[in-house]
N, C-alpha and C. Protein backbone atom coordinates (compact mmCIF):
# COMPACT_ATOMS: atom_id res chain seq x y z
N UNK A 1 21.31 18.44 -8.15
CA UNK A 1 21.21 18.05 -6.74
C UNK A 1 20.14 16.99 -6.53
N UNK A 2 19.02 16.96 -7.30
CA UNK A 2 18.14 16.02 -6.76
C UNK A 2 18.63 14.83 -7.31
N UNK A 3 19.36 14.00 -7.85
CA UNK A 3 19.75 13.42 -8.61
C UNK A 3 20.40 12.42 -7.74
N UNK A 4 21.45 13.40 -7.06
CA UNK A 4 22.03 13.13 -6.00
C UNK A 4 21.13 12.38 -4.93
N UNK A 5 20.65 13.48 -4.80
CA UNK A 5 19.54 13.24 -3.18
C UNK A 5 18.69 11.73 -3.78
N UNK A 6 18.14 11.83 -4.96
CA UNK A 6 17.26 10.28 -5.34
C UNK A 6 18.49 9.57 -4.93
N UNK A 7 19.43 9.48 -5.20
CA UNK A 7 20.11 8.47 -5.12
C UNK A 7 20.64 7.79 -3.64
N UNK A 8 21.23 8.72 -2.87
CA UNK A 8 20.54 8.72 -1.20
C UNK A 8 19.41 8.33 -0.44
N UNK A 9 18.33 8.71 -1.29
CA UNK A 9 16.88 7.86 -0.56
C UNK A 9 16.98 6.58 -1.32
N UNK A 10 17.37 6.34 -2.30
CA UNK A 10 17.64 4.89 -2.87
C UNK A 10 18.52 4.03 -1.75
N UNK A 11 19.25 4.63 -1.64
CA UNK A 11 20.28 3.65 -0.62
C UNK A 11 19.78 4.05 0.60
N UNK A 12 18.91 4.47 1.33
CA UNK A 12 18.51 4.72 2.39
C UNK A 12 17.46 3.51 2.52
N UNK A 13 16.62 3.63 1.36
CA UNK A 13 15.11 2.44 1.10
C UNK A 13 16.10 0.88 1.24
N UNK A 14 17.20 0.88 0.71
CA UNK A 14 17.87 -0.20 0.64
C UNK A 14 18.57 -0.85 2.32
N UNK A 15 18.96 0.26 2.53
CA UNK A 15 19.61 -0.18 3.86
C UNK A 15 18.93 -0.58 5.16
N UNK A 16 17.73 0.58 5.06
CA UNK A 16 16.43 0.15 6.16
C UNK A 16 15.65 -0.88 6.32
N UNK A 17 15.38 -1.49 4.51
CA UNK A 17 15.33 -2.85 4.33
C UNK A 17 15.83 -3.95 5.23
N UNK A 18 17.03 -3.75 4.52
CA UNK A 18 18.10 -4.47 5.08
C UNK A 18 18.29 -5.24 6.46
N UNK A 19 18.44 -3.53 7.54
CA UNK A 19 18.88 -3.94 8.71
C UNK A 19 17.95 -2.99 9.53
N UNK A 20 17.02 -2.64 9.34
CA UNK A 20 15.80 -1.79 9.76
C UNK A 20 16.45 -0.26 9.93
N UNK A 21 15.25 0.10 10.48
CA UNK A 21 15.49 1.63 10.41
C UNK A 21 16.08 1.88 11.73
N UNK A 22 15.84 1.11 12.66
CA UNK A 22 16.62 1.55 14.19
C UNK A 22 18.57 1.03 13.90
N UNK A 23 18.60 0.42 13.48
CA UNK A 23 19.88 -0.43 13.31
C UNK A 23 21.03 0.50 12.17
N UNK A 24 20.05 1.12 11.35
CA UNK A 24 20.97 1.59 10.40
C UNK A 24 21.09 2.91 10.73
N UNK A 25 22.55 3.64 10.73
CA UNK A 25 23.09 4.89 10.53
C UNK A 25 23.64 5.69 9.37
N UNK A 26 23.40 6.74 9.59
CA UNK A 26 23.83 7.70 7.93
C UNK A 26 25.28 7.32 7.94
N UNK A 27 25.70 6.56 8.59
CA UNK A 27 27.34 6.28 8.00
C UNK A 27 27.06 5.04 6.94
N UNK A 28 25.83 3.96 7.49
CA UNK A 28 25.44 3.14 6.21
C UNK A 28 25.06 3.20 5.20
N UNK A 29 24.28 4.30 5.19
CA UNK A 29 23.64 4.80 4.39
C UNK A 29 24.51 5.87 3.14
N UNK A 30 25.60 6.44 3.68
CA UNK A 30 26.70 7.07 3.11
C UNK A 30 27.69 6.13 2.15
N UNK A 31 27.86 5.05 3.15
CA UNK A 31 28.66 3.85 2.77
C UNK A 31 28.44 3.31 1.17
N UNK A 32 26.43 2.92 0.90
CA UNK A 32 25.73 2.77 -0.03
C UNK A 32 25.73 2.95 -0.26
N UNK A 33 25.61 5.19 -0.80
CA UNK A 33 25.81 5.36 -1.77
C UNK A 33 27.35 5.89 -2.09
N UNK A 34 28.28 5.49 -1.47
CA UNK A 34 29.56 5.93 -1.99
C UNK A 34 30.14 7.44 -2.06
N UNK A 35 30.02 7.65 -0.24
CA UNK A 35 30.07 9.25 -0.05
C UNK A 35 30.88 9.72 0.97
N UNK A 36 31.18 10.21 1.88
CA UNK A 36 31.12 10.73 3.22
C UNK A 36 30.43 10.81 4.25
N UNK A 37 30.78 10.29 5.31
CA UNK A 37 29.45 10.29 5.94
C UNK A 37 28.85 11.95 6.35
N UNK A 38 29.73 13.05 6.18
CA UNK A 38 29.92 14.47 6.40
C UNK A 38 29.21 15.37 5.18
N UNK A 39 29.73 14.19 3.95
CA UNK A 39 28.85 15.29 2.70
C UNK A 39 26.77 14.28 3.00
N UNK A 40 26.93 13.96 3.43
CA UNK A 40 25.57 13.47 3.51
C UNK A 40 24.76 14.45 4.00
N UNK A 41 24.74 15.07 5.22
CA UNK A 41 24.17 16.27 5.49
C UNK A 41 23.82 17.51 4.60
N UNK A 42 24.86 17.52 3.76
CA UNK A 42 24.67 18.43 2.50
C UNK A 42 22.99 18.30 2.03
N UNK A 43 22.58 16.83 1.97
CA UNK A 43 21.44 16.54 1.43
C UNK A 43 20.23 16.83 2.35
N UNK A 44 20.62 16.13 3.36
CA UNK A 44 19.59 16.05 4.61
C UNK A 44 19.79 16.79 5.87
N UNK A 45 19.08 16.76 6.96
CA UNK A 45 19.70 17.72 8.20
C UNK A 45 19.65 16.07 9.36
N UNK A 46 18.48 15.18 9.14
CA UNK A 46 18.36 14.36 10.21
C UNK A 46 18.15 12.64 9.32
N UNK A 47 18.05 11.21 10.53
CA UNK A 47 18.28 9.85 9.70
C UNK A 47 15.84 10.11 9.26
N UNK A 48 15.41 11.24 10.52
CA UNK A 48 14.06 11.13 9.70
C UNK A 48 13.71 11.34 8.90
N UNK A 49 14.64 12.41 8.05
CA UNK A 49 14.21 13.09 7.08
C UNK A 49 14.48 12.08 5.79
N UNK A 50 15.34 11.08 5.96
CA UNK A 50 15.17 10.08 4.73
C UNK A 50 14.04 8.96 4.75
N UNK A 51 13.56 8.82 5.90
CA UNK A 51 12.71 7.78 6.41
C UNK A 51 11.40 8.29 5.48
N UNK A 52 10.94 9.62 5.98
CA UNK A 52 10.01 10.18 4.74
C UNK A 52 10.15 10.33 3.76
N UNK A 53 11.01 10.51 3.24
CA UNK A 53 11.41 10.51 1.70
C UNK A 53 11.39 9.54 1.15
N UNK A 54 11.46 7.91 1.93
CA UNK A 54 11.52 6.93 1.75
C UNK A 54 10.38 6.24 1.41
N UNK A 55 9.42 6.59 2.08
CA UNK A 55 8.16 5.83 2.64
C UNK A 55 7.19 7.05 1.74
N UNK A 56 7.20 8.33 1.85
CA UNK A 56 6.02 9.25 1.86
C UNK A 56 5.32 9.23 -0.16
N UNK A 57 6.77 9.11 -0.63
CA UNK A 57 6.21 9.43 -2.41
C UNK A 57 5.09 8.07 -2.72
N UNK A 58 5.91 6.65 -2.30
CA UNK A 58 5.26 5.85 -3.09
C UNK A 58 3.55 5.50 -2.26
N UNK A 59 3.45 5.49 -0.82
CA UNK A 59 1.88 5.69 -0.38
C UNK A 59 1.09 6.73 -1.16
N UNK A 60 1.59 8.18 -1.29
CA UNK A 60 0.95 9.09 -2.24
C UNK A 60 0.29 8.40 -3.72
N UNK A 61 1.09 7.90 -4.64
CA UNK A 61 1.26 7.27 -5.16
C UNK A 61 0.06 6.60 -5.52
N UNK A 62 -0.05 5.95 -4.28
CA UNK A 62 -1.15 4.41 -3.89
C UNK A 62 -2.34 5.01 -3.81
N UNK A 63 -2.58 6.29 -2.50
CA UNK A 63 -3.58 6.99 -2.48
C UNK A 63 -3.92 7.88 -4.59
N UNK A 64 -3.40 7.95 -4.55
CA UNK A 64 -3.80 8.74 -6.14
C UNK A 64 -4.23 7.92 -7.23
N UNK A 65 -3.87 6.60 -7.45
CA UNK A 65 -4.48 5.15 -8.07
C UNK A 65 -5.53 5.21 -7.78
N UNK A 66 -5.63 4.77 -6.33
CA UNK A 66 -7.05 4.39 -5.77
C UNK A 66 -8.29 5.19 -6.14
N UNK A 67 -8.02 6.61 -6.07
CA UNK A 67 -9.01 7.49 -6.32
C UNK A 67 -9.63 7.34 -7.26
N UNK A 68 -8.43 7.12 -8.76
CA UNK A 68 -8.60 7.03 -10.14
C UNK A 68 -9.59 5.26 -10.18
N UNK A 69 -8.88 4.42 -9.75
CA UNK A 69 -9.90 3.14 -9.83
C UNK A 69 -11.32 3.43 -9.26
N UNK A 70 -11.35 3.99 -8.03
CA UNK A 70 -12.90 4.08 -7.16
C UNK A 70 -13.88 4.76 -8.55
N UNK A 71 -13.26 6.20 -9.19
CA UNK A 71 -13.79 6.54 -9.51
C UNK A 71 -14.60 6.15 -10.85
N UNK A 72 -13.69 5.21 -11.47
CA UNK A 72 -14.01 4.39 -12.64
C UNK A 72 -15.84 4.07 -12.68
N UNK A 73 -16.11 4.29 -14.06
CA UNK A 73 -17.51 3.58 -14.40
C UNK A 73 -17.73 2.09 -14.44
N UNK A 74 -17.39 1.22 -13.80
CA UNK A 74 -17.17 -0.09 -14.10
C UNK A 74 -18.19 -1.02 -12.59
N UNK A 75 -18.02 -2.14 -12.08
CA UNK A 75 -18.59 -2.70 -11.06
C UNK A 75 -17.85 -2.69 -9.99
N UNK A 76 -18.02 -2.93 -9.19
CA UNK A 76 -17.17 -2.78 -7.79
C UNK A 76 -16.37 -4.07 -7.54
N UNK A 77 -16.88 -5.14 -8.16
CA UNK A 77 -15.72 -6.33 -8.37
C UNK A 77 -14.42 -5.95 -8.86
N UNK A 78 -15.08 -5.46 -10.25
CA UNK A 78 -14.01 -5.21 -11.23
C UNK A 78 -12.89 -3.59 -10.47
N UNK A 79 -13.09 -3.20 -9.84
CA UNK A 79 -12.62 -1.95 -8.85
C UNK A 79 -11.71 -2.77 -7.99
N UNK A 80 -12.08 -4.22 -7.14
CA UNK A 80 -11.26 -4.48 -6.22
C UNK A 80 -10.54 -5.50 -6.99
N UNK A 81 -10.57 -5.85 -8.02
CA UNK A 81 -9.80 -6.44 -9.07
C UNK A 81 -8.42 -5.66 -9.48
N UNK A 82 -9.00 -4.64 -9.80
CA UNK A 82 -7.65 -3.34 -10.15
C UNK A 82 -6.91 -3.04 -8.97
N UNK A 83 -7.94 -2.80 -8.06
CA UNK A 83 -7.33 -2.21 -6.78
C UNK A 83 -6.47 -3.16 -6.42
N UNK A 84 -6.44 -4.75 -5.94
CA UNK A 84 -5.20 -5.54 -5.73
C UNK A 84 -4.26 -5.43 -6.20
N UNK A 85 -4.33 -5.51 -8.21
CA UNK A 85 -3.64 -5.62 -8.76
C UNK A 85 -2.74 -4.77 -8.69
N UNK A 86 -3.22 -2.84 -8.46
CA UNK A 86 -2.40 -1.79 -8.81
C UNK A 86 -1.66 -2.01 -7.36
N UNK A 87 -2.26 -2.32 -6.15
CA UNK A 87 -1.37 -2.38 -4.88
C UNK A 87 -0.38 -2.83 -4.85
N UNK A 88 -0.43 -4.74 -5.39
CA UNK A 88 0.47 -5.24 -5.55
C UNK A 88 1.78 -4.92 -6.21
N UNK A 89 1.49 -4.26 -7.48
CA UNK A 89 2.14 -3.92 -8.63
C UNK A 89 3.50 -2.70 -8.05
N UNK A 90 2.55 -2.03 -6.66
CA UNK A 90 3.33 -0.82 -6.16
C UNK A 90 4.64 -1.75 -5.49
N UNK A 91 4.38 -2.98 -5.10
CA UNK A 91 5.46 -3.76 -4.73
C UNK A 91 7.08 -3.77 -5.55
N UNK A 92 6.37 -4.10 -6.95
CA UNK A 92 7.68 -4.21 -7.67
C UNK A 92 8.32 -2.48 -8.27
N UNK A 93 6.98 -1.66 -8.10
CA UNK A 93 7.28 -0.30 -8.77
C UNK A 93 8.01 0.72 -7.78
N UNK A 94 8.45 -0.02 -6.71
CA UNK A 94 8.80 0.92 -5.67
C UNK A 94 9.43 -0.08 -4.58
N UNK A 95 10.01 -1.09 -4.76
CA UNK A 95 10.58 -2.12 -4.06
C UNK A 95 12.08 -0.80 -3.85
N UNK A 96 12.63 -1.04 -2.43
CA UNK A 96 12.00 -1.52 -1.61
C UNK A 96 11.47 -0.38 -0.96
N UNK A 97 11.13 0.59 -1.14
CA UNK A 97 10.70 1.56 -0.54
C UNK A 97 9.28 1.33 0.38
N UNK A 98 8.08 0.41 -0.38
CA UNK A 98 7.24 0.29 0.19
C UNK A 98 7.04 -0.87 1.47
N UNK A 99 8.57 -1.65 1.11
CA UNK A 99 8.56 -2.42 1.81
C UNK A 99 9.12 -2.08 3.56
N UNK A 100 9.95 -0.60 3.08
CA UNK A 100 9.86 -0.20 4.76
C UNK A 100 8.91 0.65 5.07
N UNK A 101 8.01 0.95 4.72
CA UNK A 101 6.83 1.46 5.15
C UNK A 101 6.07 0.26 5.81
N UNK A 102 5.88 -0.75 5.20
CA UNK A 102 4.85 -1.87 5.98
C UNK A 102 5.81 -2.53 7.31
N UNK A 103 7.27 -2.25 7.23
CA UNK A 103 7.66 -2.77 8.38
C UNK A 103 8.11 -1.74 8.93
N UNK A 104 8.21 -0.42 8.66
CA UNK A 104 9.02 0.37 10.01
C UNK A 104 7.35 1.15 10.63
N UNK A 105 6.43 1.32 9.60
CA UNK A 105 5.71 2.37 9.92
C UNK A 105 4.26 1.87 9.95
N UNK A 106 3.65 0.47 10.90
CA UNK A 106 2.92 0.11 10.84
C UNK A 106 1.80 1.02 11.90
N UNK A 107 0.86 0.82 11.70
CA UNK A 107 -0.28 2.10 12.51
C UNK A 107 0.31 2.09 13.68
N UNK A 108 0.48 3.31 14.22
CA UNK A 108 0.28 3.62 15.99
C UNK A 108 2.16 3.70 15.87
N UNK A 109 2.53 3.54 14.81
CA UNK A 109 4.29 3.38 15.00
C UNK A 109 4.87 4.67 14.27
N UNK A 110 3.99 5.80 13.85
CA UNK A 110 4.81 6.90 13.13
C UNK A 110 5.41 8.06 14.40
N UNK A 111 5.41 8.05 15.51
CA UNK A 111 5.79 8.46 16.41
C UNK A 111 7.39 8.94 16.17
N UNK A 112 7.97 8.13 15.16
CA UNK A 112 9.53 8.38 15.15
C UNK A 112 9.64 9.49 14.14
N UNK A 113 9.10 9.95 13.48
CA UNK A 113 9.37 10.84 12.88
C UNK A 113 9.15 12.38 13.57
N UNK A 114 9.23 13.28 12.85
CA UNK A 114 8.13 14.19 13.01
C UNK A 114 6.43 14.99 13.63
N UNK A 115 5.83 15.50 13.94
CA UNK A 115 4.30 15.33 13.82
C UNK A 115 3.65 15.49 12.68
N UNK A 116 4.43 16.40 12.19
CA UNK A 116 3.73 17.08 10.86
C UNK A 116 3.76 16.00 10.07
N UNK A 117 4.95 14.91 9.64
CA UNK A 117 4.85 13.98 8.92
C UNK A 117 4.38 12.64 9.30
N UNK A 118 4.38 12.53 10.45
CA UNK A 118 3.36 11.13 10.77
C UNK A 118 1.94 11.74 10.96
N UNK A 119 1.27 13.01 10.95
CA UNK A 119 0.21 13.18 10.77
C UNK A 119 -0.14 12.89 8.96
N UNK A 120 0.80 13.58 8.10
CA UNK A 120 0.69 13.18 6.44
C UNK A 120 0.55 11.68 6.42
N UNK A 121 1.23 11.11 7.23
CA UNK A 121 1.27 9.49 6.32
C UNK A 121 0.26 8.86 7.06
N UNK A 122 -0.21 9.15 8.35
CA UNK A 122 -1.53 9.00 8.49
C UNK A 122 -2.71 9.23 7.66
N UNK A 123 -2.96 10.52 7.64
CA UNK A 123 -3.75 10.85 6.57
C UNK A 123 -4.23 9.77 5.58
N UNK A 124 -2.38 9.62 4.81
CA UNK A 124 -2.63 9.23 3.52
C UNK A 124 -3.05 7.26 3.72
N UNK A 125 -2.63 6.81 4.62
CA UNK A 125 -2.98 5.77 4.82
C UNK A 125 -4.65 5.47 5.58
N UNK A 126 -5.11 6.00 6.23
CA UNK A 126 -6.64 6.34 6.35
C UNK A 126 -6.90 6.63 5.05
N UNK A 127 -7.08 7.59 4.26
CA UNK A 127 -8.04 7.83 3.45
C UNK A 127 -7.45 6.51 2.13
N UNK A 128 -6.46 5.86 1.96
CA UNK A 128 -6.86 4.56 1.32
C UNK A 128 -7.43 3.98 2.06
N UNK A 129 -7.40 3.52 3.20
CA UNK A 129 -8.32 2.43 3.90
C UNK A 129 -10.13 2.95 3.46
N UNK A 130 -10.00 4.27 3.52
CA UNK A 130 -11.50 4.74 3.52
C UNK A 130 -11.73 4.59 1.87
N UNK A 131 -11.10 4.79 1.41
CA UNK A 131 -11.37 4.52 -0.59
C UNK A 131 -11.98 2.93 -0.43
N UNK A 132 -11.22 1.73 0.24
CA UNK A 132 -11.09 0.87 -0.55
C UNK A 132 -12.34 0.31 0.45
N UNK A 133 -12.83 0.60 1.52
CA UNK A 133 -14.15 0.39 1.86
C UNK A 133 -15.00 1.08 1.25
N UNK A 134 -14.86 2.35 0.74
CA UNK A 134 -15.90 2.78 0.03
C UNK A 134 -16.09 1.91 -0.88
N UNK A 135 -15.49 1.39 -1.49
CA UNK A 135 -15.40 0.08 -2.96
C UNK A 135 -16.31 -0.64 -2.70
N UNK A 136 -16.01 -1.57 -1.39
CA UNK A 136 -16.64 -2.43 -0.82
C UNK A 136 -18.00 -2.28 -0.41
N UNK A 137 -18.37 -0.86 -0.29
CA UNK A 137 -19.58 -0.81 0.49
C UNK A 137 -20.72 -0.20 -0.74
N UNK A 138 -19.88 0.08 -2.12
CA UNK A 138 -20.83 0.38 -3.02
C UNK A 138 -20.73 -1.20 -3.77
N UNK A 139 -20.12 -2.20 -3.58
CA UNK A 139 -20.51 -3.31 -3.86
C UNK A 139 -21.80 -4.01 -2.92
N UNK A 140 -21.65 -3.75 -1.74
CA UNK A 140 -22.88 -3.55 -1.22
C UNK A 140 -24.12 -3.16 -1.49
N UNK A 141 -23.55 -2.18 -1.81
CA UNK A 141 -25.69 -1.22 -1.85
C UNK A 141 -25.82 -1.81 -3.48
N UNK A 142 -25.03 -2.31 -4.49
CA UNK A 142 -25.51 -2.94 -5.88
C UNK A 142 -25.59 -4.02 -5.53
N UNK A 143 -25.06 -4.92 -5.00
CA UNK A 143 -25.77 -6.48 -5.04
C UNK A 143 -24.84 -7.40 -5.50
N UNK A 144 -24.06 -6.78 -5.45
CA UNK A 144 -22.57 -7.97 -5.59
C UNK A 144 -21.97 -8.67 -4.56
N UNK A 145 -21.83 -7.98 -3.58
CA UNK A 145 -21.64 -8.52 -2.86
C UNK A 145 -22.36 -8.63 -1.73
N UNK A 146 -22.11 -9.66 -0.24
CA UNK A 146 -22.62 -10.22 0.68
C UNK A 146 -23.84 -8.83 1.09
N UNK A 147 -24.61 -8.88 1.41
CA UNK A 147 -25.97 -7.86 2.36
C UNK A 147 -25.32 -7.67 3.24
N UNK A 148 -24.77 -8.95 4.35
CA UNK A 148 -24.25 -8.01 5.71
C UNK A 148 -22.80 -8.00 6.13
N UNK A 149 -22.30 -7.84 4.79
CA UNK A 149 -21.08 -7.29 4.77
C UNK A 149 -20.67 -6.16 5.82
N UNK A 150 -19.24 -6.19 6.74
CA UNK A 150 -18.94 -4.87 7.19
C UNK A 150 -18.27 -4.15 6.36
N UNK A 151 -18.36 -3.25 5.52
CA UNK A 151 -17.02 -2.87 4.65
C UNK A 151 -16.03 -1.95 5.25
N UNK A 152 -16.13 -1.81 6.22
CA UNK A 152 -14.50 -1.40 6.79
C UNK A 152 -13.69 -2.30 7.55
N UNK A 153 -15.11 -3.53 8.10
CA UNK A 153 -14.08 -5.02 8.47
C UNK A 153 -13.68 -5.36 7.43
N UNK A 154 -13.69 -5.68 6.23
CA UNK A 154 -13.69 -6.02 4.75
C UNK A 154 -12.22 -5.40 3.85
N UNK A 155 -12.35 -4.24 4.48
CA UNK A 155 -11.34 -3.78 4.28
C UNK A 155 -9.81 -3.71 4.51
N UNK A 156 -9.89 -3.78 6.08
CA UNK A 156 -9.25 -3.89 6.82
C UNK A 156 -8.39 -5.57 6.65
N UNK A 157 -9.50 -6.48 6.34
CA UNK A 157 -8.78 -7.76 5.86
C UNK A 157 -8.26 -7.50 4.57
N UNK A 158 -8.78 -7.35 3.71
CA UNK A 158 -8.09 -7.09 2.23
C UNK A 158 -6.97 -6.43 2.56
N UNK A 159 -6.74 -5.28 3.01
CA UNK A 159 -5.35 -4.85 2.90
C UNK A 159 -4.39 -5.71 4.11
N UNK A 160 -4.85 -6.24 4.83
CA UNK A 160 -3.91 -6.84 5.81
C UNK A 160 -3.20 -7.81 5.01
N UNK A 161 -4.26 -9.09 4.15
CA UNK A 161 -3.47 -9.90 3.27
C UNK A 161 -2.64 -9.39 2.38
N UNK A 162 -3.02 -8.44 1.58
CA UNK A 162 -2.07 -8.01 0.52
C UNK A 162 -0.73 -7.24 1.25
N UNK A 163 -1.00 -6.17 2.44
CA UNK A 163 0.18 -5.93 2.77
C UNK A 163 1.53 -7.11 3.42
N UNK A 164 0.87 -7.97 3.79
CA UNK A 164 1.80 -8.95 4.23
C UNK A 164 2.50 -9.47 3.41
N UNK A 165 2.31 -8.97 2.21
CA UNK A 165 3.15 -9.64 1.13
C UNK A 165 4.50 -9.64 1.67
N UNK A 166 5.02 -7.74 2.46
CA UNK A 166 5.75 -7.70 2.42
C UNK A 166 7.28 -8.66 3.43
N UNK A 167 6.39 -9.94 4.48
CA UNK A 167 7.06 -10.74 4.62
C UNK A 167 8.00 -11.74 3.86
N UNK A 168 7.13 -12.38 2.64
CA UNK A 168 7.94 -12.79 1.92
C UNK A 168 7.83 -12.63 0.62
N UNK A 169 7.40 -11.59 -0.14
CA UNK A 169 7.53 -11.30 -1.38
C UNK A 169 8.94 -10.73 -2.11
N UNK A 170 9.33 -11.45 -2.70
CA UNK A 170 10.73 -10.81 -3.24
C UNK A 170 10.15 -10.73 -5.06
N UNK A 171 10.76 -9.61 -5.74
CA UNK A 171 10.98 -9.54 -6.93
C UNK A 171 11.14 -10.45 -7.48
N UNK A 172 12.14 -11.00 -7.12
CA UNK A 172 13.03 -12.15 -8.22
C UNK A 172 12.20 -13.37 -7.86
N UNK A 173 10.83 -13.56 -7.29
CA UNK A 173 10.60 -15.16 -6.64
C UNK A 173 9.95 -15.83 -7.97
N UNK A 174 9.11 -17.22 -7.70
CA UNK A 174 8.36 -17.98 -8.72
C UNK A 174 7.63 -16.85 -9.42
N UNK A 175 6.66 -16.47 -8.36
CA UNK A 175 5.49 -15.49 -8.78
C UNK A 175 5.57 -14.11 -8.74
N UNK A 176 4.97 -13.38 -10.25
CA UNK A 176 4.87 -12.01 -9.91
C UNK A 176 3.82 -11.74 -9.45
N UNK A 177 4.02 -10.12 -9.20
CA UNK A 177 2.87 -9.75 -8.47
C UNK A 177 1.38 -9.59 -9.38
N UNK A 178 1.93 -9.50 -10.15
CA UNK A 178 0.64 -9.94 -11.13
C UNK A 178 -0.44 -11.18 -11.33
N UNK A 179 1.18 -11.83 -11.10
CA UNK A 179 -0.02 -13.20 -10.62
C UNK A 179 -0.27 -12.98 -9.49
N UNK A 180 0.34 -13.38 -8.35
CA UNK A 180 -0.58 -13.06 -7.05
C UNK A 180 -1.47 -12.58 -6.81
N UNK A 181 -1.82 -11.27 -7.95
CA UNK A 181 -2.43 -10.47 -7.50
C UNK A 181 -4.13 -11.25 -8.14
N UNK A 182 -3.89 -12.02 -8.80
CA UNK A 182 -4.78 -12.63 -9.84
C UNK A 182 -5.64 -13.70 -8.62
N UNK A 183 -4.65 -14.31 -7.96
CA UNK A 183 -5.02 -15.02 -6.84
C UNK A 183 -5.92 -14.52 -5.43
N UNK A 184 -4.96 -13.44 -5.17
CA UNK A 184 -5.64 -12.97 -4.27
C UNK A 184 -7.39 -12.72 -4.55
N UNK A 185 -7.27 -11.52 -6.17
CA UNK A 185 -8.82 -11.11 -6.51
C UNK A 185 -9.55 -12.19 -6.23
N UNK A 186 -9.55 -13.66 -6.57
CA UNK A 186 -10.19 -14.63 -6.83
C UNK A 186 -10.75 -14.73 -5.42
N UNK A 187 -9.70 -14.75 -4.61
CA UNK A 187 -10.19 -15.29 -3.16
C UNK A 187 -10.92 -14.45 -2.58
N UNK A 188 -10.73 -13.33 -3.13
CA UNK A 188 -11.16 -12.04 -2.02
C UNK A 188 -12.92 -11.80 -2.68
N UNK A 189 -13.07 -11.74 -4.12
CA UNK A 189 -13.94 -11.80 -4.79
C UNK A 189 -15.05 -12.81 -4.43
N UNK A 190 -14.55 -14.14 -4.62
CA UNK A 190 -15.43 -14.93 -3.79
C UNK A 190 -16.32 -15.00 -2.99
N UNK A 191 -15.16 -14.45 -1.85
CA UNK A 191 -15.92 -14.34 -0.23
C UNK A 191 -16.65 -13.54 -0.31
N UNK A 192 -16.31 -12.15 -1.00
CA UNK A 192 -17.22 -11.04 -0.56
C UNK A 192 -18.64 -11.68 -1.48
N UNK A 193 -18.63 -12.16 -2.93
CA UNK A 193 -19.78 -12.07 -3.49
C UNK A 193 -20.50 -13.09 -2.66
N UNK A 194 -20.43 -13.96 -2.38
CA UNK A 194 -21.28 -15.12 -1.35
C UNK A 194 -22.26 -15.80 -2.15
N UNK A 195 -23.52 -16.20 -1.73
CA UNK A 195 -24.15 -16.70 -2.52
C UNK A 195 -25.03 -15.91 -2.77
N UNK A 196 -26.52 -16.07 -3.73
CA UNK A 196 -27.36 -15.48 -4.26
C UNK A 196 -28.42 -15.16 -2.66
N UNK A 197 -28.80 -16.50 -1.63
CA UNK A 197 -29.32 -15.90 -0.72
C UNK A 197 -28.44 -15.40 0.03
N UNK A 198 -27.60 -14.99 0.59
CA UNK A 198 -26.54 -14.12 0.86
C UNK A 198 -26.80 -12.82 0.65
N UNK A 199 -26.94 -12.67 -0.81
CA UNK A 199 -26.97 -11.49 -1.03
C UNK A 199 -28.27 -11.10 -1.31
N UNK A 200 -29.14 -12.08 -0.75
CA UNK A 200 -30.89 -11.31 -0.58
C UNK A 200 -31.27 -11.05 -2.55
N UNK A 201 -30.42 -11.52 -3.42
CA UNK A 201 -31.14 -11.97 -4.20
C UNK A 201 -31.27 -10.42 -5.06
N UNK A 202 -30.41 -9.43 -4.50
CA UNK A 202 -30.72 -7.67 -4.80
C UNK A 202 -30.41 -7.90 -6.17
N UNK A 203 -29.09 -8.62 -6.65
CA UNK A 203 -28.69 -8.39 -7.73
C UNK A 203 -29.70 -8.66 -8.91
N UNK A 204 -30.19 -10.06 -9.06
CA UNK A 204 -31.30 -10.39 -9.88
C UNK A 204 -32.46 -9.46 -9.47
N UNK A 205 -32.53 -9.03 -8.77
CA UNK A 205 -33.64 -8.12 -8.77
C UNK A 205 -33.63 -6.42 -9.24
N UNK A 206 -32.18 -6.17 -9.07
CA UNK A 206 -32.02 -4.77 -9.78
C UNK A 206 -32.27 -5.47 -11.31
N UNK A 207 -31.80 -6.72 -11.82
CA UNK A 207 -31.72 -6.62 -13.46
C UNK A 207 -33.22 -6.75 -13.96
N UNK A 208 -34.16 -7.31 -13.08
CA UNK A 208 -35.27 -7.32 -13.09
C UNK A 208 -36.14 -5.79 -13.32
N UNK A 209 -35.37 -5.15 -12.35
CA UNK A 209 -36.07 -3.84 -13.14
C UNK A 209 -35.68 -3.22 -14.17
């Protein structure tokens, strides 16, 4: 049975894509995967219950990376280095699933589901936002980056650029997300490290001690 059912949230991630989540019906979605629109219920009871199924594994996913990068022994550059990269990467590892999450279920928009489940994907989308400022803000207190950095404004931009990928990022384009993701670090890296008076000079002075 689950086999089945993956294969249903596959063509569900596909169709919502497609023609969004208000537009599409479990008769499309039936259509896709080559069913009934009557044996579909077999799987599901409602069109929300695929919407989460759709959206909920691969954010988990994202949140469970992140933890593993934050927690890493390494510098906090090298953290938001991975961290782009593994975000990006969730692009092609979960296309298109993640891609209706950034367009059906942008903040303040989980209202269509459930409570219980737009409170989960809340959750899980706060506490990455809160990981990947934490990143930012222990690049802070070491000296990598800017002194008066905000790191939850900081944050909040970093993921805005990278999520917008999902306007025009396709699989098949010039660039993978690997590269992009190579691009982005550069830019994002940059800004945050700033210059030496910028950063009050902490860094040469921790190596100093």
């Amino acid at each position: 049975m689950s086999g089945r059912r993956d294969a249903i949230v596959a063509a569900a991630a596909k169709v919502f894509q497609e023609k969004g989540y208000h537009q599409s019906t479990t008769e499309d979605i039936a259509n896709e995967v080559g069913m009934l629109k009557g044996s579909l219920y077999y799987y599901i009871e409602k069109k929300e219950d695929l919407l989460y199924a759709v959206v909920e594994p691969p954010v988990r996913r994202m949140v469970l990376n992140l933890q593993e990068i934050a927690a890493m022994p390494c510098a906090a550059s090298e953290k938001v280095a991975r961290m782009v990269a593994a975000h990006l990467e969730t692009f092609d590892a979960h296309h298109p699933h993640i891609f209706v999450y950034l367009q059906e279920l942008p903040q303040g928009r989980t209202l269509r589901l459930g409570d219980s489940a737009a409170a989960e994907l809340s959750r899980l989308g706060e506490q990455y936002r809160e990981l990947v400022a934490e990143i930012i803000a222990e690049g802070v207190r070491h000296g990598e980056f800017c002194a008066d950095l905000d790191a939850q404004l900081a944050a909040f931009s970093l993921l805005g650029m990278c999520n917008w990928m999902h306007k025009w990022y396709r699989p098949t384009g010039r660039l993978k997300s690997r590269e992009i993701a190579k691009t982005f670090a550069a830019l994002l890296l940059h800004g945050l490290a700033g210059s030496r008076e910028q950063r009050g000079d902490r860094a040469a002075g921790m190596v100093a001690e």
